[in-house]
N, C-alpha and C. Protein backbone atom coordinates (compact mmCIF):
# COMPACT_ATOMS: atom_id res chain seq x y z
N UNK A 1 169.44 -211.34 89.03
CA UNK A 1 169.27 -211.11 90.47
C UNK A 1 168.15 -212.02 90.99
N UNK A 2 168.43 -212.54 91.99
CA UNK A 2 167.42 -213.19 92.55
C UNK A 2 166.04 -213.17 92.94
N UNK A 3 165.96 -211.83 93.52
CA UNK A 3 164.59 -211.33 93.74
C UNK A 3 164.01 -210.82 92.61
N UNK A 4 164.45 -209.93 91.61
CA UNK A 4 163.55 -210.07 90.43
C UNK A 4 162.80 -211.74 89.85
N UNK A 5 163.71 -212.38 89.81
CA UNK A 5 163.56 -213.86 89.24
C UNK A 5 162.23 -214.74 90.32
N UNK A 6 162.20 -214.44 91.50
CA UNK A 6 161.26 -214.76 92.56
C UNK A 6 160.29 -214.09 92.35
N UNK A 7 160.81 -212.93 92.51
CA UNK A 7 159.07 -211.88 92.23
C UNK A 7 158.24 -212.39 90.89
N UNK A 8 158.72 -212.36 90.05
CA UNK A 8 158.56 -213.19 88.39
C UNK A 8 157.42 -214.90 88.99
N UNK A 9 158.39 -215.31 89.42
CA UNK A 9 157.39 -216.99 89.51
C UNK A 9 156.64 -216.76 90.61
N UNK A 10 156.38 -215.88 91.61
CA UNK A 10 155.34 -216.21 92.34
C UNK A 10 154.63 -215.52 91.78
N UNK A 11 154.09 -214.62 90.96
CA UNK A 11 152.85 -214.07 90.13
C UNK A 11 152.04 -214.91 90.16
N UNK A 12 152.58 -216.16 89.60
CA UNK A 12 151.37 -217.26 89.60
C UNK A 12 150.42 -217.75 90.28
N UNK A 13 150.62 -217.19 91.74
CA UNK A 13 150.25 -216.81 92.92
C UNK A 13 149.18 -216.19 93.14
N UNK A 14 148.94 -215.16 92.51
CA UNK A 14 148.39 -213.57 92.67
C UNK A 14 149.33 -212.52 93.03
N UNK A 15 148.52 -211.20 93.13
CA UNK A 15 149.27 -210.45 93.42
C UNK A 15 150.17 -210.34 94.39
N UNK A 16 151.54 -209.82 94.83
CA UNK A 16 151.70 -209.71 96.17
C UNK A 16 152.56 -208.49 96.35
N UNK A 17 152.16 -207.45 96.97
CA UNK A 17 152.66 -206.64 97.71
C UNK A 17 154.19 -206.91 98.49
N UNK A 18 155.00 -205.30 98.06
CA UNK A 18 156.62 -205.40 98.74
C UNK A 18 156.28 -204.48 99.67
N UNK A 19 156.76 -205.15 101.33
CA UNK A 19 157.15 -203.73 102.08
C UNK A 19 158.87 -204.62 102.50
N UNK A 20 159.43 -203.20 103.31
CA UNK A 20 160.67 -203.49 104.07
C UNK A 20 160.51 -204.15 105.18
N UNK A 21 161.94 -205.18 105.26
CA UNK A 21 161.56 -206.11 106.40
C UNK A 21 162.53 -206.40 106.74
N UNK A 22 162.90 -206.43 107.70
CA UNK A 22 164.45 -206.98 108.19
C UNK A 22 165.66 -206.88 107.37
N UNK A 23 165.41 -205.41 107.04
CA UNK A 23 166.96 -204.86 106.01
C UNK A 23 166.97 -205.65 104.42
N UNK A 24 165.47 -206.29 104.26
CA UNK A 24 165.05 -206.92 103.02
C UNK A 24 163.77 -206.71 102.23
N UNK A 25 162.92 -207.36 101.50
CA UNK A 25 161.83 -207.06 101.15
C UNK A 25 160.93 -208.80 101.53
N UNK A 26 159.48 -208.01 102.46
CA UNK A 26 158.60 -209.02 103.03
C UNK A 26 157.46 -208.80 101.88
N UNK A 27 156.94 -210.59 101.16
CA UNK A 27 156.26 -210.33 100.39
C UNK A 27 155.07 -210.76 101.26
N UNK A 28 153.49 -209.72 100.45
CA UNK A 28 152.35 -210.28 101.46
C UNK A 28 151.57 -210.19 100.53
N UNK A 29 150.74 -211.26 100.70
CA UNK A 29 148.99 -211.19 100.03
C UNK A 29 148.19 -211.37 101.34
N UNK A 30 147.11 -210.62 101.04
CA UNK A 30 146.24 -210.37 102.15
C UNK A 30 146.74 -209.80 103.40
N UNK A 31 147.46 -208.82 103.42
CA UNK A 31 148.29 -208.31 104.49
C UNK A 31 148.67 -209.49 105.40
N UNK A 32 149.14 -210.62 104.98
CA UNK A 32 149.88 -211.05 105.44
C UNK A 32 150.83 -211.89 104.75
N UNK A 33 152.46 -211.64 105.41
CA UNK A 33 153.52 -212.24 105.08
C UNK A 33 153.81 -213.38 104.84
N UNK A 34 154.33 -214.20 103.66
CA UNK A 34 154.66 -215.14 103.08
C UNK A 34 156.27 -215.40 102.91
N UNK A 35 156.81 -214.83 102.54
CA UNK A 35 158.11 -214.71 101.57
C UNK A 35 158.84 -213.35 102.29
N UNK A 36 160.13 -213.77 102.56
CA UNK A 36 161.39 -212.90 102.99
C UNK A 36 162.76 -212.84 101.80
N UNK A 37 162.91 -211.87 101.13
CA UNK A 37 164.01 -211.94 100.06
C UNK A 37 165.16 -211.25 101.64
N UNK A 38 166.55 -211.79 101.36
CA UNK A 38 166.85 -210.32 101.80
C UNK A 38 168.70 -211.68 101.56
N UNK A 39 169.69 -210.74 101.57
CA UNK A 39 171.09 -210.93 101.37
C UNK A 39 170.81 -211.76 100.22
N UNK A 40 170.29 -211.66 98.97
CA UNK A 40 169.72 -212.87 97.81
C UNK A 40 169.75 -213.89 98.44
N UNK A 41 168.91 -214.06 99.76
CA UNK A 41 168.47 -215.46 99.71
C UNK A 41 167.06 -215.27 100.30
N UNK A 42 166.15 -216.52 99.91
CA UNK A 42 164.82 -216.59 100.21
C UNK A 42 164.67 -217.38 100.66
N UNK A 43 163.50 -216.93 102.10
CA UNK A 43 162.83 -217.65 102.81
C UNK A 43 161.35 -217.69 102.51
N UNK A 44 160.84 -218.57 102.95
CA UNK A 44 159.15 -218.94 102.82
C UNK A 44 158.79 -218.63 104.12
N UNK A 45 157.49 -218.59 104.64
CA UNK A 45 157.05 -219.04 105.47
C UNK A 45 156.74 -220.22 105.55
N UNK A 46 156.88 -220.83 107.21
CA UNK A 46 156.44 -222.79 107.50
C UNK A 46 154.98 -222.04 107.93
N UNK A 47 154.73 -223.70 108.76
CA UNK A 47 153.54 -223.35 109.27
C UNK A 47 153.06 -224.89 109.29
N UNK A 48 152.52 -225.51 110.56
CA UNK A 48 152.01 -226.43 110.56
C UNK A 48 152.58 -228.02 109.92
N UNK A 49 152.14 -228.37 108.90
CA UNK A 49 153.27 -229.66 108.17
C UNK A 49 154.30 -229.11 107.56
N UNK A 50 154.09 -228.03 107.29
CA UNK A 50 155.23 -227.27 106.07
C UNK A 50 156.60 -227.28 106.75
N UNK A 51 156.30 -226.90 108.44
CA UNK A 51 157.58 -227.09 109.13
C UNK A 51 158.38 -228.16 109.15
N UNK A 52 158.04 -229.14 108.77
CA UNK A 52 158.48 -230.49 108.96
C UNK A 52 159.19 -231.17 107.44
N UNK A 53 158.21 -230.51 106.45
CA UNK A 53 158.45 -230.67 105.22
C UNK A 53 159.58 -230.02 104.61
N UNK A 54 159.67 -228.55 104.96
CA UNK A 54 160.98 -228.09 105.31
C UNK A 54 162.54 -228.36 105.53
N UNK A 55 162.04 -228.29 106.94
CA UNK A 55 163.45 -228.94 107.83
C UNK A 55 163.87 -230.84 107.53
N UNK A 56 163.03 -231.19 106.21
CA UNK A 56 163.48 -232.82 106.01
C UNK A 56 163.73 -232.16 104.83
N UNK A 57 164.19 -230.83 104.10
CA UNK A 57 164.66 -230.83 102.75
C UNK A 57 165.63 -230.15 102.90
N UNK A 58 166.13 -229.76 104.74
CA UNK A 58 167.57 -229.40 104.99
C UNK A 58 167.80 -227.91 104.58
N UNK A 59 166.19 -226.84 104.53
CA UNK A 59 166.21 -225.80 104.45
C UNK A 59 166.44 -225.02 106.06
N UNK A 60 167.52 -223.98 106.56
CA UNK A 60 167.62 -223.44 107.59
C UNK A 60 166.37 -222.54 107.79
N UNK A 61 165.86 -222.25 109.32
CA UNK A 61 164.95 -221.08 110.02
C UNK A 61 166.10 -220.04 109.03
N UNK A 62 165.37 -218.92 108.96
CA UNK A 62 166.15 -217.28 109.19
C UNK A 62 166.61 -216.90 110.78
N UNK A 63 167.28 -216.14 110.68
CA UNK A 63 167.78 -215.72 111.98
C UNK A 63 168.05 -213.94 111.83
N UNK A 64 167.06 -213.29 112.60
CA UNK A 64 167.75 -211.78 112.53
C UNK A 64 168.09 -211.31 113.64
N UNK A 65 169.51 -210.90 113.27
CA UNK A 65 170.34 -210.78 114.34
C UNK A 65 170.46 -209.39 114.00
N UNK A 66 170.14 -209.15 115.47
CA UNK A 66 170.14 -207.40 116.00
C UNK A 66 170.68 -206.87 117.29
N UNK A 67 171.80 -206.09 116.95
CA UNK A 67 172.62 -205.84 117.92
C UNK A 67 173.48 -207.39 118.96
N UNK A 68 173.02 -207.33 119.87
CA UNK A 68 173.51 -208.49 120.90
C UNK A 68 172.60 -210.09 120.91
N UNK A 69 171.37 -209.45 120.29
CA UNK A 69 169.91 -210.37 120.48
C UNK A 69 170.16 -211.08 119.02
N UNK A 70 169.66 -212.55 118.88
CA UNK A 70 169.42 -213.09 117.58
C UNK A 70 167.87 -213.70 118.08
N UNK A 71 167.13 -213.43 116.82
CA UNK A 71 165.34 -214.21 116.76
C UNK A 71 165.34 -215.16 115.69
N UNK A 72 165.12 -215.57 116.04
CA UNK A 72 164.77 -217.25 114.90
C UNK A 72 163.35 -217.02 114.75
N UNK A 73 162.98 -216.92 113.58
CA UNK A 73 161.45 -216.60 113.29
C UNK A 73 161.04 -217.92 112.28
N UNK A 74 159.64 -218.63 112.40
CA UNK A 74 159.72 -219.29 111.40
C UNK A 74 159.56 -219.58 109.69
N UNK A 75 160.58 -218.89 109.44
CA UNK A 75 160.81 -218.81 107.56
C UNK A 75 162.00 -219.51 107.64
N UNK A 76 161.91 -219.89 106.50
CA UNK A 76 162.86 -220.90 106.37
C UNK A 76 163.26 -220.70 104.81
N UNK A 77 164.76 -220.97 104.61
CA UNK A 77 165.44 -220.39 103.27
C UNK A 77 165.34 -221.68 102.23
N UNK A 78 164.68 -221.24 101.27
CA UNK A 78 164.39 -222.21 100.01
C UNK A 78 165.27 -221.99 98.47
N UNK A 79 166.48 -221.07 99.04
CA UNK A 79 167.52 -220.46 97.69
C UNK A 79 167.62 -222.01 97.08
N UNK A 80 168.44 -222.54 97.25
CA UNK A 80 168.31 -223.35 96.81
C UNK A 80 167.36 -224.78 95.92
N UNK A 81 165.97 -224.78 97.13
CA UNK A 81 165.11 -225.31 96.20
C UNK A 81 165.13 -224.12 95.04
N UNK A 82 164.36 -222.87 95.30
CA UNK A 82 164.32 -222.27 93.87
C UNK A 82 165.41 -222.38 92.87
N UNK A 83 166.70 -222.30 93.05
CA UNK A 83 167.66 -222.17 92.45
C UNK A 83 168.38 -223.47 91.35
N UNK A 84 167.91 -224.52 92.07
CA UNK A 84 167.32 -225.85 91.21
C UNK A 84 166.09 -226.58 91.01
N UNK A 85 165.14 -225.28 91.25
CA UNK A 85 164.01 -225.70 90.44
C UNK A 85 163.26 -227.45 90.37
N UNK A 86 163.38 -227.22 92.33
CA UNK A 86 162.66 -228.48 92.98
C UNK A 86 160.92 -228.27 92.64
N UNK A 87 160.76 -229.82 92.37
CA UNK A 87 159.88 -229.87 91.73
C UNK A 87 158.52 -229.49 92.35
N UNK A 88 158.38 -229.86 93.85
CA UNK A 88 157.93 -229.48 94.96
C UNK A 88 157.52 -228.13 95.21
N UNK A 89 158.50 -227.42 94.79
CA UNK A 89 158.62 -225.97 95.30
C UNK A 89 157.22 -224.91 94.90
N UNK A 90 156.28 -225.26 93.88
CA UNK A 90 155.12 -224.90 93.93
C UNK A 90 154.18 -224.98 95.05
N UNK A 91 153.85 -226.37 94.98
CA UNK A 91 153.04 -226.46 96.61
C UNK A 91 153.55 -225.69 97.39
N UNK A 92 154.96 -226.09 97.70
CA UNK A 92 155.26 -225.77 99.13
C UNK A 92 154.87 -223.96 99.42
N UNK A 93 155.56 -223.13 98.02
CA UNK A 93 155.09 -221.63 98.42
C UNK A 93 153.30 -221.80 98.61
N UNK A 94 152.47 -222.11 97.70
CA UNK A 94 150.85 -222.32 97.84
C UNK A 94 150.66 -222.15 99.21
N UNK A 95 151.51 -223.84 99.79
CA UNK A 95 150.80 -223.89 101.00
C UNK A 95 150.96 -222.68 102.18
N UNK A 96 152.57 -222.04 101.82
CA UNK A 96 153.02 -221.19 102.48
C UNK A 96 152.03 -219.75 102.81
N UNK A 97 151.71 -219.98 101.66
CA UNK A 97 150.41 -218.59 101.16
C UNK A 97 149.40 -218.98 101.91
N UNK A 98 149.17 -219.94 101.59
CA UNK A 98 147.34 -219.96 102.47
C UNK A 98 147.72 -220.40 103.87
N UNK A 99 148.93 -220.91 104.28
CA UNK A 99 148.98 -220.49 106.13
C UNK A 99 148.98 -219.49 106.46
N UNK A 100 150.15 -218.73 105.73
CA UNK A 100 150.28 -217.11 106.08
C UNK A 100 148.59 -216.62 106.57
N UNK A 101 148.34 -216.31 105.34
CA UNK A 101 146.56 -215.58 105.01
C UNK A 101 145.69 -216.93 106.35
N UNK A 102 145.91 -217.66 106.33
CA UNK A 102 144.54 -218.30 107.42
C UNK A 102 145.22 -217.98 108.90
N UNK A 103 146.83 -217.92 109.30
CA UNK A 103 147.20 -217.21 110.50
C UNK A 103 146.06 -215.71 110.66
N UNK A 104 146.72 -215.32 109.49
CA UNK A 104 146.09 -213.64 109.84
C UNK A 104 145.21 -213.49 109.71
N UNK A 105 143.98 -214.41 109.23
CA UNK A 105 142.46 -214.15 109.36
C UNK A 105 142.57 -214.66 110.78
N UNK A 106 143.22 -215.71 111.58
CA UNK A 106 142.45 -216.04 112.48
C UNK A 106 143.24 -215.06 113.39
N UNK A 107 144.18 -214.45 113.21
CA UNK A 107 144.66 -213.44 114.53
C UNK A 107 143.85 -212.42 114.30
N UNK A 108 142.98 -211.98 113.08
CA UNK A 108 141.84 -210.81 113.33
C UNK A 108 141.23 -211.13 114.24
N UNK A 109 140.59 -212.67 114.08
CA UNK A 109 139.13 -212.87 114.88
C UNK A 109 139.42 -213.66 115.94
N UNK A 110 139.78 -212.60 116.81
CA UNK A 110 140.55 -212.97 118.30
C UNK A 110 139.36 -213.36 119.19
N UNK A 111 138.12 -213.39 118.87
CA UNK A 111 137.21 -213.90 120.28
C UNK A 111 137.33 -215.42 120.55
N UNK A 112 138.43 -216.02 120.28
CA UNK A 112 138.29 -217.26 120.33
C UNK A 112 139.62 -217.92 120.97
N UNK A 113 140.65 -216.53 120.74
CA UNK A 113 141.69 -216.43 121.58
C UNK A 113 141.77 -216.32 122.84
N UNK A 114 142.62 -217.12 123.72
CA UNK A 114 143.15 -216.87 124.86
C UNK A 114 144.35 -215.30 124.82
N UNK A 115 144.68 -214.39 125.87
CA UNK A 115 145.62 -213.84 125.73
C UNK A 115 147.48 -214.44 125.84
N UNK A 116 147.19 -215.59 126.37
CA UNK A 116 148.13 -216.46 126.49
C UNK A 116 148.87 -217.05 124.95
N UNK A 117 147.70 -217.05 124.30
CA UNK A 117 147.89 -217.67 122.64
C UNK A 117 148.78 -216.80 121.97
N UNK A 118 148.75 -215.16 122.44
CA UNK A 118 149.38 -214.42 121.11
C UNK A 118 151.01 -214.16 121.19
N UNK A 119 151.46 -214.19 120.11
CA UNK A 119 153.38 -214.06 120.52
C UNK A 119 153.52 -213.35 121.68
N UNK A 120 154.56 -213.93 122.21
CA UNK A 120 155.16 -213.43 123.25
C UNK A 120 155.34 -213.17 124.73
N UNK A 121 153.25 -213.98 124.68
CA UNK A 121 152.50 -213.76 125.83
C UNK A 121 152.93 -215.24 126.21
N UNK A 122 152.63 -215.12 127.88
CA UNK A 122 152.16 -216.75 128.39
C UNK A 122 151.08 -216.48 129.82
N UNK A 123 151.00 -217.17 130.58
CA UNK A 123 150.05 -217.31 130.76
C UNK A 123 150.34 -216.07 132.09
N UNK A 124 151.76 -216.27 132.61
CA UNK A 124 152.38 -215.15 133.47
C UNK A 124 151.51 -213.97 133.56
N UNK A 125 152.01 -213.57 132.09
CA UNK A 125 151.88 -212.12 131.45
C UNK A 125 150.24 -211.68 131.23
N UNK A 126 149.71 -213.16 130.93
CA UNK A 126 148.22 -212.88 130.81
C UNK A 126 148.15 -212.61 132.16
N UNK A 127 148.32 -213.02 133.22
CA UNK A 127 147.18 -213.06 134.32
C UNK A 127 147.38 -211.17 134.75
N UNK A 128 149.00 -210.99 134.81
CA UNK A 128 149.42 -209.47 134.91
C UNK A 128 148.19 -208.56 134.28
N UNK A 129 147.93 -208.88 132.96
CA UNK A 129 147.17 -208.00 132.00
C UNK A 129 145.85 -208.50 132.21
N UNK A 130 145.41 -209.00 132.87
CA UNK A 130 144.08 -209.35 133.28
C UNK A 130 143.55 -208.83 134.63
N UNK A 131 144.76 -209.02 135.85
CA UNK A 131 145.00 -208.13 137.20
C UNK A 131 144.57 -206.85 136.75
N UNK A 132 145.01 -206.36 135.27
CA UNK A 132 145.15 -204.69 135.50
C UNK A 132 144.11 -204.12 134.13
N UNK A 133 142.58 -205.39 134.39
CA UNK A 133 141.86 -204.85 133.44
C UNK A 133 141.65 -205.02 132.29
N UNK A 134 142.32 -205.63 131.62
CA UNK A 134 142.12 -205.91 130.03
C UNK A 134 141.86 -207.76 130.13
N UNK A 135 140.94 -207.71 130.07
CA UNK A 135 140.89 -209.29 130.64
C UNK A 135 140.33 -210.53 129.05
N UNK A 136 140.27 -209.73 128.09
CA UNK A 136 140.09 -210.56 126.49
C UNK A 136 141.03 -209.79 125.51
N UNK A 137 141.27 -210.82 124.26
CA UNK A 137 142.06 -210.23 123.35
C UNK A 137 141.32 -209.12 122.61
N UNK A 138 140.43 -209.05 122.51
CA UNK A 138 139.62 -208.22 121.62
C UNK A 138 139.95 -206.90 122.61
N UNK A 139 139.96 -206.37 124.19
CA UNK A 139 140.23 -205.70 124.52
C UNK A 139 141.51 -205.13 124.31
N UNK A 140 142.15 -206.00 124.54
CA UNK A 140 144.22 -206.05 124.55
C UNK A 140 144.00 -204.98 123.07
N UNK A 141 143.41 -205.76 122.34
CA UNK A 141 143.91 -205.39 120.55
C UNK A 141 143.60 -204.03 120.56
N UNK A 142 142.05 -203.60 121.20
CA UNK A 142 141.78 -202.29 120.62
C UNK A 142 142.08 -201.69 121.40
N UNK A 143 142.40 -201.68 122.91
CA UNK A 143 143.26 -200.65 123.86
C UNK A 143 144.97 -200.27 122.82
N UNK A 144 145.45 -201.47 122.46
CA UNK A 144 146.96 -201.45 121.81
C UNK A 144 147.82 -201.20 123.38
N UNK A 145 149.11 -201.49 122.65
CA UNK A 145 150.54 -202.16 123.56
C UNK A 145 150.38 -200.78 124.36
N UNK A 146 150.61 -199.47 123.98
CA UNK A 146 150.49 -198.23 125.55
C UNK A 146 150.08 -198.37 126.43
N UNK A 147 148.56 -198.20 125.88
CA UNK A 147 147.56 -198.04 127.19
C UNK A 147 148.15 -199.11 127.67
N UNK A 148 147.79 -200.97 127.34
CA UNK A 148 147.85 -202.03 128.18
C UNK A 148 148.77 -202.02 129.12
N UNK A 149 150.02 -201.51 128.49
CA UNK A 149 151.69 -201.26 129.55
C UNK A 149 151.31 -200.28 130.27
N UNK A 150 150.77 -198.97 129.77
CA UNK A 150 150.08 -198.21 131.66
C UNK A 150 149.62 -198.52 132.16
N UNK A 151 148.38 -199.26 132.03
CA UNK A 151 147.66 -200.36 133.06
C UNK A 151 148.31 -200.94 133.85
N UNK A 152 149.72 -202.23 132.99
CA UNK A 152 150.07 -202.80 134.19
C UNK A 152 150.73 -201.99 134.78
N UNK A 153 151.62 -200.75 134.67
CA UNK A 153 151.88 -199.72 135.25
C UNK A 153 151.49 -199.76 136.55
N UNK A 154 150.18 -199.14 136.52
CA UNK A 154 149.29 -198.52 137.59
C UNK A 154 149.15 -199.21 138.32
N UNK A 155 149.18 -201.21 137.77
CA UNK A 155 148.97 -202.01 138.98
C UNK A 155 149.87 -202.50 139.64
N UNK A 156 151.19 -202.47 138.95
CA UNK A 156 152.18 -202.90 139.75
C UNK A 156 153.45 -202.54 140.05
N UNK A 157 153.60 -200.83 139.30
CA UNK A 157 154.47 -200.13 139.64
C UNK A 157 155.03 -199.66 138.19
N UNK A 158 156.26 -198.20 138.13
CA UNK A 158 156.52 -198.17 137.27
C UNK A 158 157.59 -198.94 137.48
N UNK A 159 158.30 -199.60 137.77
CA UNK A 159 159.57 -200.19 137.49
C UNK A 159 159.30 -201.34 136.64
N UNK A 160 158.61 -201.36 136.55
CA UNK A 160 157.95 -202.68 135.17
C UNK A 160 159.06 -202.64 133.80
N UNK A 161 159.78 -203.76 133.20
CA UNK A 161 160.60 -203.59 132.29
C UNK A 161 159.79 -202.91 130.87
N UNK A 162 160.74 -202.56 130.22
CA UNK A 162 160.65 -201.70 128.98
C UNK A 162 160.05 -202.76 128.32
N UNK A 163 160.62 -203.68 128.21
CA UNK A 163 160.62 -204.87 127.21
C UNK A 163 159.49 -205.76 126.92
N UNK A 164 158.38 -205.38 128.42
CA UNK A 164 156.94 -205.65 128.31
C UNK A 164 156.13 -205.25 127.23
N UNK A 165 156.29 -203.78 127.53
CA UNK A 165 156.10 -202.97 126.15
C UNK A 165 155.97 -203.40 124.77
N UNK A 166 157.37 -203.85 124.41
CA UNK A 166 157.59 -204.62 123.25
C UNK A 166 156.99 -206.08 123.24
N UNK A 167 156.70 -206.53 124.00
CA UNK A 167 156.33 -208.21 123.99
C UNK A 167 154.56 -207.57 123.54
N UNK A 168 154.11 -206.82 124.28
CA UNK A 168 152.84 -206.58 123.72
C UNK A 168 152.74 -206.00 122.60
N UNK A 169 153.61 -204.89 122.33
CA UNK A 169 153.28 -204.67 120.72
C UNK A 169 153.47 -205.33 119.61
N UNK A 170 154.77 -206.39 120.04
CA UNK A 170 155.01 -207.57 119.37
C UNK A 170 153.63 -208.98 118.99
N UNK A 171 153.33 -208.89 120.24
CA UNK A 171 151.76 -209.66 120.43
C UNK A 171 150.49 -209.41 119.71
N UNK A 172 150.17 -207.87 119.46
CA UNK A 172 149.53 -207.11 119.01
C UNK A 172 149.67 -207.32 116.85
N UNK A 173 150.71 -207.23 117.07
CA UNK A 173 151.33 -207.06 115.34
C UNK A 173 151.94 -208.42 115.10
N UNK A 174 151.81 -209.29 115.90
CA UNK A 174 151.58 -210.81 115.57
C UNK A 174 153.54 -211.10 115.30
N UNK A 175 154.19 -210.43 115.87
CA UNK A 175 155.75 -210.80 115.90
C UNK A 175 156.66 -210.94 117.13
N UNK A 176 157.94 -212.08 117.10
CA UNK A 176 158.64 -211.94 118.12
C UNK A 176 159.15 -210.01 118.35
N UNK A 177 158.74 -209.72 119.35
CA UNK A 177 159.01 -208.91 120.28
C UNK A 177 160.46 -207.92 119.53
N UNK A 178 161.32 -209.26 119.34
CA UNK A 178 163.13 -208.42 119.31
C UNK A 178 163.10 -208.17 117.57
N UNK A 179 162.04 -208.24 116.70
CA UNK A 179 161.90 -207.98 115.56
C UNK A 179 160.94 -206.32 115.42
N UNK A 180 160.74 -205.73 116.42
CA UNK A 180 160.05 -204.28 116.51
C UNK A 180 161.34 -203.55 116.09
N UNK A 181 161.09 -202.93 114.66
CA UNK A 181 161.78 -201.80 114.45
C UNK A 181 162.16 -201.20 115.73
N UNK A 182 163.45 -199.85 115.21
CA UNK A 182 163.74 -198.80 116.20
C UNK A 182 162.43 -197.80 116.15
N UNK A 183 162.41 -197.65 114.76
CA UNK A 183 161.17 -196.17 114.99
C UNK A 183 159.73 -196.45 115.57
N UNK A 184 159.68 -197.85 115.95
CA UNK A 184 158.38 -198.55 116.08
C UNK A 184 158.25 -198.53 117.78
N UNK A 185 159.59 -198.60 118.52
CA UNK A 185 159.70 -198.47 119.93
C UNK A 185 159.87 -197.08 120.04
N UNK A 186 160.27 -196.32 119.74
CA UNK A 186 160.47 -194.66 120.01
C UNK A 186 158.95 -194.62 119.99
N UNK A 187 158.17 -194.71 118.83
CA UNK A 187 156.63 -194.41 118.99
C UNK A 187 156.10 -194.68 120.18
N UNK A 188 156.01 -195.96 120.40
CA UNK A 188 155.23 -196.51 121.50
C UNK A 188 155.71 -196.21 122.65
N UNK A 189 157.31 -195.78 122.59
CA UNK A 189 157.84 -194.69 124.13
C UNK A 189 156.64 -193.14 124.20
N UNK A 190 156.83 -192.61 123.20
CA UNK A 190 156.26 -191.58 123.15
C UNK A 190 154.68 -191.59 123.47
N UNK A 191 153.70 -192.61 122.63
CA UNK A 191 152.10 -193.08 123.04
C UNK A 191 152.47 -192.98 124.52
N UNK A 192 153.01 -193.69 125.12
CA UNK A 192 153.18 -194.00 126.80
C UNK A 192 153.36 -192.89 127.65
N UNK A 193 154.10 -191.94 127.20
CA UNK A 193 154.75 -190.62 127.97
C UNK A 193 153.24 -189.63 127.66
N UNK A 194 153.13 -189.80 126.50
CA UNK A 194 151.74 -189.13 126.29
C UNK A 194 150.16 -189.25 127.42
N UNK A 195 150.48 -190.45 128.03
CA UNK A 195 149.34 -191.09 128.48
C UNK A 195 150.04 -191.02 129.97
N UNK A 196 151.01 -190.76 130.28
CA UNK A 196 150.85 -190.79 131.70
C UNK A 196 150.54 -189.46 132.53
């Protein structure tokens, strides 16, 4: 099986932690994601040159397709390099690892962030969430996606889409938006109903 055989050679790595991920298993060191097993095929994470290095070895993005919506996230499927044992294919996971882990140190240490910078946001959405009070990421982060969506609430009505919601909690947890679990939006319905 494939993913035993993967789990096996990235040891060499260090440790890395399995959670569930897109109907697959997401591997992480340092709480953050590297590696997507899922239908036996594997993706890496890109990142920076890796994207380029990648897509010139004719490896596809992933695509998770949910319901009507498809997200192109950037991992990219390396079955094949692993599967003939490209010679390359060391670095490339390495490098994959230490983008992953230096993304997610630097999305901790958000004082250096714009709110515009984090998935999902632009500059639109910042100024909305700035109109209604939360005017740095360090605020955004520790208020979280509820409160911030009652805020803009309060400032600009409830008819505000659902889907804001999700773009901030998506923003928050450092993912496209249409990749939020179901039980992950029921929550954050419920935080919201709680708070109004």
């Amino acid at each position: 099986m494939v993913e035993q055989t993967f789990f096996d050679y990235v040891n060499k790595f260090g440790e890395s932690q399995q959670r569930s991920m897109f109907g697959g298993i997401g591997l992480f060191q340092e709480d953050a994601m590297y590696a997507l097993l899922t239908n036996d095929c594997i993706y890496i994470r890109g990142g920076e040159e890796l994207d380029d290095q990648l897509t010139s070895l004719g490896c596809e993005k992933f695509r998770h397709v949910k319901k009507q919506t498809v997200a192109t996230v950037n991992y990219y499927e390396i079955t094949d390099l692993f599967d003939n044992r490209y010679e390359g294919l060391e670095a490339i996971i390495s490098t994959s690892i230490k983008n992953a882990v230096f993304q997610r140190v630097d999305q901790k240490s958000s004082s250096n962030r714009r709110l515009r910078d984090l998935p999902n946001m632009q500059l639109t959405l910042e100024r909305m969430v700035k109109k209604s009070g939360v005017c740095d990421v360090d605020t955004f982060m520790k208020l979280g996606a509820s409160v911030v969506f009652n805020k803009v609430c309060q400032t600009y009505g409830n008819d505000i889409d659902i889907k804001l919601l999700w773009k901030f909690a998506g923003a928050i947890e450092g993912i496209h938006w249409k990749l939020l679990q179901e039980p992950r939006k029921r929550q954050l319905l419920e935080s919201c109903r709680r708070r109004t």
